[in-house]
Protein backbone atom coordinates (compact mmCIF):
# COMPACT_ATOMS: atom_id res chain seq x y z
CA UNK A 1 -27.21 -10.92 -33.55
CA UNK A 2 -29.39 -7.98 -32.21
CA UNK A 3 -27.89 -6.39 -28.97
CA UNK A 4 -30.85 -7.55 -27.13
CA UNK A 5 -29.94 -11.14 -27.82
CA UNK A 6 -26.39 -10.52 -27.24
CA UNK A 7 -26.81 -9.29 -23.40
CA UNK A 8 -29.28 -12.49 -22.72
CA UNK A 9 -26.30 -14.47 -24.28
CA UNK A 10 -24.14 -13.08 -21.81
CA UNK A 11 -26.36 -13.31 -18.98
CA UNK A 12 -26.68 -16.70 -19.60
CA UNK A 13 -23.01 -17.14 -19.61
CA UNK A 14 -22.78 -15.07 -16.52
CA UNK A 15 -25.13 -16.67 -14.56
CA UNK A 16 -23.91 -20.36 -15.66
CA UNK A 17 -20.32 -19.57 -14.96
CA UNK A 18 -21.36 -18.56 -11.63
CA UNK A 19 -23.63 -21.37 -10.82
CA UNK A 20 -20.13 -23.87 -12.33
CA UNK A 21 -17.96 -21.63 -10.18
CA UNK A 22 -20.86 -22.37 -6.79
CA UNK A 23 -21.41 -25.89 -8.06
CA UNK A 24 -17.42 -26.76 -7.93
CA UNK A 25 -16.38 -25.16 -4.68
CA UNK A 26 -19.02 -26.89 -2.74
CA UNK A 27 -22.47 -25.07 -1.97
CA UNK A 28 -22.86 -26.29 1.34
CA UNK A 29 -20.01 -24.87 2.67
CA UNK A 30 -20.11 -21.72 0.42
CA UNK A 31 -23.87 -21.55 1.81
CA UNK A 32 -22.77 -22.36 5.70
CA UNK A 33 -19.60 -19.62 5.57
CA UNK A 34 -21.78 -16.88 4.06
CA UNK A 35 -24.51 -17.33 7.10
CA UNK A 36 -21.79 -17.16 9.92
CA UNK A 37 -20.25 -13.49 7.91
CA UNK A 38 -19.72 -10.86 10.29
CA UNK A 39 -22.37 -8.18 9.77
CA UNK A 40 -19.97 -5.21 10.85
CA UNK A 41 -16.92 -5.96 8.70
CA UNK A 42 -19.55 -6.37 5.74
CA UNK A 43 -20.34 -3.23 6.80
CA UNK A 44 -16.89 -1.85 7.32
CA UNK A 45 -16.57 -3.42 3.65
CA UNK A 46 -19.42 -1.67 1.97
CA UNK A 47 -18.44 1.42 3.66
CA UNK A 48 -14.80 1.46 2.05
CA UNK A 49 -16.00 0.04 -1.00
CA UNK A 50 -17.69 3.62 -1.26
CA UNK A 51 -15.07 5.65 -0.45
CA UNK A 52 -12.81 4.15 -3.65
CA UNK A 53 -15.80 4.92 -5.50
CA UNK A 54 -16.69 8.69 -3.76
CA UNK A 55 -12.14 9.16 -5.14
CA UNK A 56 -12.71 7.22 -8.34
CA UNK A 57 -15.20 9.95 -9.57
CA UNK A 58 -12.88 12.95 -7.83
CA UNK A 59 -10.38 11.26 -9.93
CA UNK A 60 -12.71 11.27 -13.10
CA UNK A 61 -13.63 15.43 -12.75
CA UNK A 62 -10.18 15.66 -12.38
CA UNK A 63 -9.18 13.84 -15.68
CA UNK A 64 -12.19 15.62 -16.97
CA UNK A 65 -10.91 19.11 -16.39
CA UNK A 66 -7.64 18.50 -17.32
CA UNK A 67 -8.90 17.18 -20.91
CA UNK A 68 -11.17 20.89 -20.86
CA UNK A 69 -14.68 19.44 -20.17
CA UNK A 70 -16.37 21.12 -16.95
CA UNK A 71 -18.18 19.29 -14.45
CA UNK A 72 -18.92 20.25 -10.56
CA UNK A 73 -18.02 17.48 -7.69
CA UNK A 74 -21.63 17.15 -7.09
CA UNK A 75 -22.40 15.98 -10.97
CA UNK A 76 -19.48 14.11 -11.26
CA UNK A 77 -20.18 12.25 -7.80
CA UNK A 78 -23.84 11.28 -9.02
CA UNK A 79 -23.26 10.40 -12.50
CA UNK A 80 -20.37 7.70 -10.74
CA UNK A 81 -22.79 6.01 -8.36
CA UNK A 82 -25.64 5.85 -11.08
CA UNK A 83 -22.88 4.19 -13.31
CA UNK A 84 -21.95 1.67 -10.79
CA UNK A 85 -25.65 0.77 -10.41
CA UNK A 86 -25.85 0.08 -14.01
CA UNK A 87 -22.39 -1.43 -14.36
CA UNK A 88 -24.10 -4.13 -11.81
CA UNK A 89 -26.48 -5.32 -14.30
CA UNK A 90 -25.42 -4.54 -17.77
CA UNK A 91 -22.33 -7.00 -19.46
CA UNK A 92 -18.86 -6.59 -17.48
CA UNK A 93 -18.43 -4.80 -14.61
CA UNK A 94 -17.70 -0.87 -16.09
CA UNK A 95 -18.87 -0.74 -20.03
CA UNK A 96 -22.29 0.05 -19.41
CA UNK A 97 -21.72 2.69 -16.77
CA UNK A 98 -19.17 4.29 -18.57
CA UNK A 99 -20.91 5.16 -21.55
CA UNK A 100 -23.29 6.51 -19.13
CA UNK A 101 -21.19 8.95 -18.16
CA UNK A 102 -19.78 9.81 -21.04
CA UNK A 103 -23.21 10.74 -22.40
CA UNK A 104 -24.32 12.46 -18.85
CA UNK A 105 -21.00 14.90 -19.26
CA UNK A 106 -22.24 15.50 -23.16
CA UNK A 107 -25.69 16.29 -21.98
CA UNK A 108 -24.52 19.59 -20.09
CA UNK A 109 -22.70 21.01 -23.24
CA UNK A 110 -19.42 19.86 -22.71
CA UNK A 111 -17.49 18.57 -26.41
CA UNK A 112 -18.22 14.93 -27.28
CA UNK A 113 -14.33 13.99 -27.80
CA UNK A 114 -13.37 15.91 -23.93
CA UNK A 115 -16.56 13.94 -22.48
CA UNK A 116 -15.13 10.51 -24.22
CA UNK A 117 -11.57 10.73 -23.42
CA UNK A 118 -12.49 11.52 -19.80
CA UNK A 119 -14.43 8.36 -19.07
CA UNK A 120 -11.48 6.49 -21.28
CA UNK A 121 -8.36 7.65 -19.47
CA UNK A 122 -10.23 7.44 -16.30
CA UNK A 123 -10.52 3.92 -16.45
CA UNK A 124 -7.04 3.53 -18.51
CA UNK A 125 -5.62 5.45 -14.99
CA UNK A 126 -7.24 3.12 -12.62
CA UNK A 127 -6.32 0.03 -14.92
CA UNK A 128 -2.88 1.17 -15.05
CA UNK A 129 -2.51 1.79 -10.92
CA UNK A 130 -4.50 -1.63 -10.40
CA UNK A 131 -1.63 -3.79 -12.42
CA UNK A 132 1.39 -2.24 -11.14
CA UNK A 133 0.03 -2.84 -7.38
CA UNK A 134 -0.84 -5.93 -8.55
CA UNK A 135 2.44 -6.60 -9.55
CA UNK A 136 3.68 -5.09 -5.88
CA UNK A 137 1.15 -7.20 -4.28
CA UNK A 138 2.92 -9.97 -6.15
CA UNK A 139 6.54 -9.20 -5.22
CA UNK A 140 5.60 -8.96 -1.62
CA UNK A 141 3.82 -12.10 -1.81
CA UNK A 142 7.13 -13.67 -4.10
CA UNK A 143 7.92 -17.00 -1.46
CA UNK A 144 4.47 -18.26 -1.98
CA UNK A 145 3.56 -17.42 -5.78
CA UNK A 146 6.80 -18.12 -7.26
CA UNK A 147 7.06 -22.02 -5.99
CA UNK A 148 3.39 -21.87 -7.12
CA UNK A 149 4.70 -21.25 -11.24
CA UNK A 150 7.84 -22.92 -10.47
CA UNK A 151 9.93 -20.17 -10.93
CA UNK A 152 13.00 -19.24 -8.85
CA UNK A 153 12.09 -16.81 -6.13
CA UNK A 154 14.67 -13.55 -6.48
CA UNK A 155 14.50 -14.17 -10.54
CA UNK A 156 10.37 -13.94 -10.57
CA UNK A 157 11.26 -10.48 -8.19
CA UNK A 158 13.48 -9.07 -10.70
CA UNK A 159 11.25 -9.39 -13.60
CA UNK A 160 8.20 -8.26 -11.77
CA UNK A 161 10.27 -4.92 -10.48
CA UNK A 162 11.64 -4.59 -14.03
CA UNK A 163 8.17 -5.04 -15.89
CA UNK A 164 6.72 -2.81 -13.24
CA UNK A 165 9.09 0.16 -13.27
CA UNK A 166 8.63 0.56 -17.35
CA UNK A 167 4.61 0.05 -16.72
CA UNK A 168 4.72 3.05 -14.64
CA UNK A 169 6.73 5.24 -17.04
CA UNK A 170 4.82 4.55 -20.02
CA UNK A 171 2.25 7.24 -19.28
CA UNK A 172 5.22 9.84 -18.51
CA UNK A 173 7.13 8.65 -21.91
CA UNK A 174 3.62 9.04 -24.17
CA UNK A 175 2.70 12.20 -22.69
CA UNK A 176 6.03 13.30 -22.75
CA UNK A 177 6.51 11.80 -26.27
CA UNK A 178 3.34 14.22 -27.69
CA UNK A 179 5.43 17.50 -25.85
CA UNK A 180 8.75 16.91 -27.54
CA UNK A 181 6.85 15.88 -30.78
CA UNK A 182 8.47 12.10 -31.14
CA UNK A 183 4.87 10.76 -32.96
CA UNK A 184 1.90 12.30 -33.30
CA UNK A 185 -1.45 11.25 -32.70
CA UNK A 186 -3.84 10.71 -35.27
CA UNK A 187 -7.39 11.72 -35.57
CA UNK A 188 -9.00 15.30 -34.37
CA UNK A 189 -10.68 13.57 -31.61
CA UNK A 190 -7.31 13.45 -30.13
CA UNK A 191 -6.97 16.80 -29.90
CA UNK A 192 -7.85 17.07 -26.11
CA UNK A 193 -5.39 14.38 -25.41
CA UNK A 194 -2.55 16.93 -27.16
CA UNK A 195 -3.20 19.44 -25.33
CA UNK A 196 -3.25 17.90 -22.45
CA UNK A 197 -0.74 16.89 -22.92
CA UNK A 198 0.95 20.34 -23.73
CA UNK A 199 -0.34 21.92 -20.82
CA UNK A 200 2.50 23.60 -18.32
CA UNK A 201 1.24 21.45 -15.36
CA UNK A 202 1.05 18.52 -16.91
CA UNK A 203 3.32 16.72 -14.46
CA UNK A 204 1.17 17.32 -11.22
CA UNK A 205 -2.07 16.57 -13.10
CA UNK A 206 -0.27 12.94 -13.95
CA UNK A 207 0.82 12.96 -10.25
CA UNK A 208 -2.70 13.50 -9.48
CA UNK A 209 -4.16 10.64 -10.94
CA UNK A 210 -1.24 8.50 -10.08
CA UNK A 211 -1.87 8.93 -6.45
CA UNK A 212 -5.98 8.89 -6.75
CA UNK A 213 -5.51 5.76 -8.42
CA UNK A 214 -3.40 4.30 -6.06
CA UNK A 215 -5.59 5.25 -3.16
CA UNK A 216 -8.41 4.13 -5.39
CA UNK A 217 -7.18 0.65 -5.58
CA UNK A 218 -5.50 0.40 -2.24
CA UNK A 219 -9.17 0.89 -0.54
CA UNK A 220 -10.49 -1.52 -2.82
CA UNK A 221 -8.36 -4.47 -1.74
CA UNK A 222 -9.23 -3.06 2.26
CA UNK A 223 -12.95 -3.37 0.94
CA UNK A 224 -12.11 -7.25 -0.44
CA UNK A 225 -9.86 -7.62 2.68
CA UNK A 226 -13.06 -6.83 4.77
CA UNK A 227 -15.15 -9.04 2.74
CA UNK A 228 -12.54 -12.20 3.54
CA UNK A 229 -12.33 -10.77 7.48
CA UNK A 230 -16.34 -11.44 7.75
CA UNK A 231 -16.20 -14.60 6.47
CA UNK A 232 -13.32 -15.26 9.08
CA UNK A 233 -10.37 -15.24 7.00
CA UNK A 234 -7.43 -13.24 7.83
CA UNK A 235 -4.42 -12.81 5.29
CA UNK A 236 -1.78 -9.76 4.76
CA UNK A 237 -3.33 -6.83 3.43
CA UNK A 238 -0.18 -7.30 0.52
CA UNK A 239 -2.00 -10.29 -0.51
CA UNK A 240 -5.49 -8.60 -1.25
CA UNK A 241 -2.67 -5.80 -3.32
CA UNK A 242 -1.71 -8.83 -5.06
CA UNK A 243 -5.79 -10.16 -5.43
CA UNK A 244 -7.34 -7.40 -6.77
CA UNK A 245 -5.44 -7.28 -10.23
CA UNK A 246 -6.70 -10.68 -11.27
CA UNK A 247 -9.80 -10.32 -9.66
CA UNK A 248 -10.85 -7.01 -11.01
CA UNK A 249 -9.28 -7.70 -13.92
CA UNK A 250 -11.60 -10.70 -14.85
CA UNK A 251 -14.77 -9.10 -13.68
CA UNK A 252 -14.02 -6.08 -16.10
CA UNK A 253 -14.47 -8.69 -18.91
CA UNK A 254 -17.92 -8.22 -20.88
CA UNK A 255 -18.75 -12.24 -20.78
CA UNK A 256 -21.16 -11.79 -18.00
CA UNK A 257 -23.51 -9.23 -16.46
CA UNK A 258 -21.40 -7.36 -13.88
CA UNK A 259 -18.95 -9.39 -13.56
CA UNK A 260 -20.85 -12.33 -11.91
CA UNK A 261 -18.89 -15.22 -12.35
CA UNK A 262 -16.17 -14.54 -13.90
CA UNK A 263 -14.59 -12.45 -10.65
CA UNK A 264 -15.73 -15.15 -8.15
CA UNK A 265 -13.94 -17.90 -10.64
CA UNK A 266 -10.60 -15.43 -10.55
CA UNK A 267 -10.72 -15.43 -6.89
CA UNK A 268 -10.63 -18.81 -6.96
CA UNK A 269 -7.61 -19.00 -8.66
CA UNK A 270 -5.95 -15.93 -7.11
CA UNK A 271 -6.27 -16.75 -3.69
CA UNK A 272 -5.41 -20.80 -4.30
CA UNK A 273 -2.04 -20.17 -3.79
CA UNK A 274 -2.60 -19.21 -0.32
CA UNK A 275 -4.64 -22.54 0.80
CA UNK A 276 -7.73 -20.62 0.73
CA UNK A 277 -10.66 -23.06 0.09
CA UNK A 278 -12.83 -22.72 -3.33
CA UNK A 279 -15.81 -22.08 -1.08
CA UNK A 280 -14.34 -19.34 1.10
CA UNK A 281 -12.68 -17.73 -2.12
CA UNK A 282 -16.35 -17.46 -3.64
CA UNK A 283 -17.71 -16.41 -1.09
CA UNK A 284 -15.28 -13.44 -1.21
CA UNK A 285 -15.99 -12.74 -4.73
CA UNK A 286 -19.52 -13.05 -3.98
CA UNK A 287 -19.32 -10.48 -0.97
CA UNK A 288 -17.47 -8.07 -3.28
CA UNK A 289 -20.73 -7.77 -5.68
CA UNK A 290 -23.09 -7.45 -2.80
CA UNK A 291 -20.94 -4.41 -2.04
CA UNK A 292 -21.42 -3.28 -5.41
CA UNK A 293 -25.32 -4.01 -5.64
CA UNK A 294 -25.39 -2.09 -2.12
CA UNK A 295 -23.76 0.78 -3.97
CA UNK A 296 -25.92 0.64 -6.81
CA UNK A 297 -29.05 1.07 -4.18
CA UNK A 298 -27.78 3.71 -2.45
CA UNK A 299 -26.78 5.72 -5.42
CA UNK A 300 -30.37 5.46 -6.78
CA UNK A 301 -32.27 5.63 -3.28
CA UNK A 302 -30.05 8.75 -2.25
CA UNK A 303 -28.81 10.16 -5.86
CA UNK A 304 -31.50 9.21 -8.27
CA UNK A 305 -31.86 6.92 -11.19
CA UNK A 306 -30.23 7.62 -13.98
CA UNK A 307 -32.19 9.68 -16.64
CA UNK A 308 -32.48 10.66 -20.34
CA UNK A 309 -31.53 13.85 -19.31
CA UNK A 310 -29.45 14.19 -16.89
CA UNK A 311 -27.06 17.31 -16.21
């Protein structure tokens, strides 16, 4: 199957998900709760949606750098808001936009396996900060979600806080695994990842990205939060912690075309626990693309389009 036919496939499973998703949690009400949103938390919404974006891409120069490949703030800002625009309307929510960038930060000289890694690790960081608040989200949220999978409430605690403390080592045990020379890891591709690796500051550059990823991902459950606030729900921001790793998670997926669908569906479930209506969880979902799209029009009103050549 040709990759043309491949991305109509999946915007045809994208856009029928979406329309089974609309379809199930009542389009009347979805249709009468999106028409009485409150235009300044949308705002307020978009607004913070951009700031995790304007740290996400500090957060990428800065993985960048660390793996040797050069960018300045002002390329490395652009390139991320002309990915998000694409990541709006190519499969998933991030694949398209990624290799975007990975072939923008090739384009101004730097190596091909430095310009790779960079766009990898920067989305392995942020997926790695995104489930273990998640799993926070979860703990705090432990009297409602535990009854929910029938599980007692301080044993579903302790295996979330154990699962969640090894989560957040395993990037100190690999990197510290490739300085003490326990494995090795194959390929010459690797070779920025070993060094790296090696490097003297290597703790404060993982501190770095912990903490950018964390802020990352705490301003995009304040930017779903927002989303819920216009539509007049109000819950805990700990429950949006808890909401974004499912939700996110789902609309990374490459099954649809940015994530239409398949992140309004896991919002659905996500937020079912807490006796929020189908309609009103859609609708959420729903607001969270707009901010996206609104990102994507900005970044190519203000920033440009992307281009063959761009440096």
């Amino acid at each position: 199957m040709s990759k043309a036919r491949k991305a109509f496939v999946r915007a045809l499973m994208g856009i029928a998900l979406l329309a089974a998703v609309v379809y199930l949690a009542n389009p009347v009400q979805l249709w009468g709760r999106l028409q009485q949103a409150n235009p300044w938390w949308l705002l307020g919404g978009l607004g913070v949606s951009i700031a995790s974006n304007a740290v996400s891409a500090w957060r990428w120069r800065a993985m960048a750098q660390w793996l040797g490949a050069e960018m300045s703030l002002a390329s490395g800002m652009r390139w991320y808001f002309q990915a998000i625009g694409l990541n709006v309307l190519l499969p998933g929510a991030v694949v398209g936009g990624d290799v975007y960038r990975a072939i923008a930060l090739q384009k101004t000289g730097q190596a091909k396996a430095a310009s790779n890694l960079s766009v990898i690790l920067d989305r392995v960081s942020g997926l790695w900060m995104l489930c273990a608040i998640g799993g926070l989200g979860a703990v705090a949220c432990a009297s409602t979600l535990a009854p929910w999978v029938h599980m007692n409430t301080a044993v579903f605690i302790a295996l979330l806080l154990a699962v969640i403390v090894l989560w957040l080592l395993l990037p100190w045990v690999a990197l510290q695994g490739l300085r003490s020379n326990w494995f090795k890891l194959p390929g010459a591709w690797l070779e920025p990842v070993r060094m790296a690796a090696g490097s003297p500051n290597f703790l404060l550059q993982l501190g770095v990205q912990a903490a950018s990823s964390a802020l990352v991902q705490l301003l995009s459950a304040a930017a779903l939060a927002c989303g819920a606030i216009a539509l007049g729900l109000h819950l805990p921001l700990v429950v949006w912690a808890f909401v974004i790793a499912p939700v996110f998670l789902m609309a990374a997926l490459p099954v649809s075309v940015g994530g239409w669908g398949t992140r309004e569906a896991a919002a659905v479930a996500a937020l079912a626990p807490f006796g929020v209506p189908a309609a009103l969880a859609v609708g959420i979902g729903l607001l969270y693309g707009v901010f996206a799209l609104g990102q994507g029009a900005l970044g190519a009103l203000i920033i440009g389009f992307p281009s063959r050549s761009s440096s």
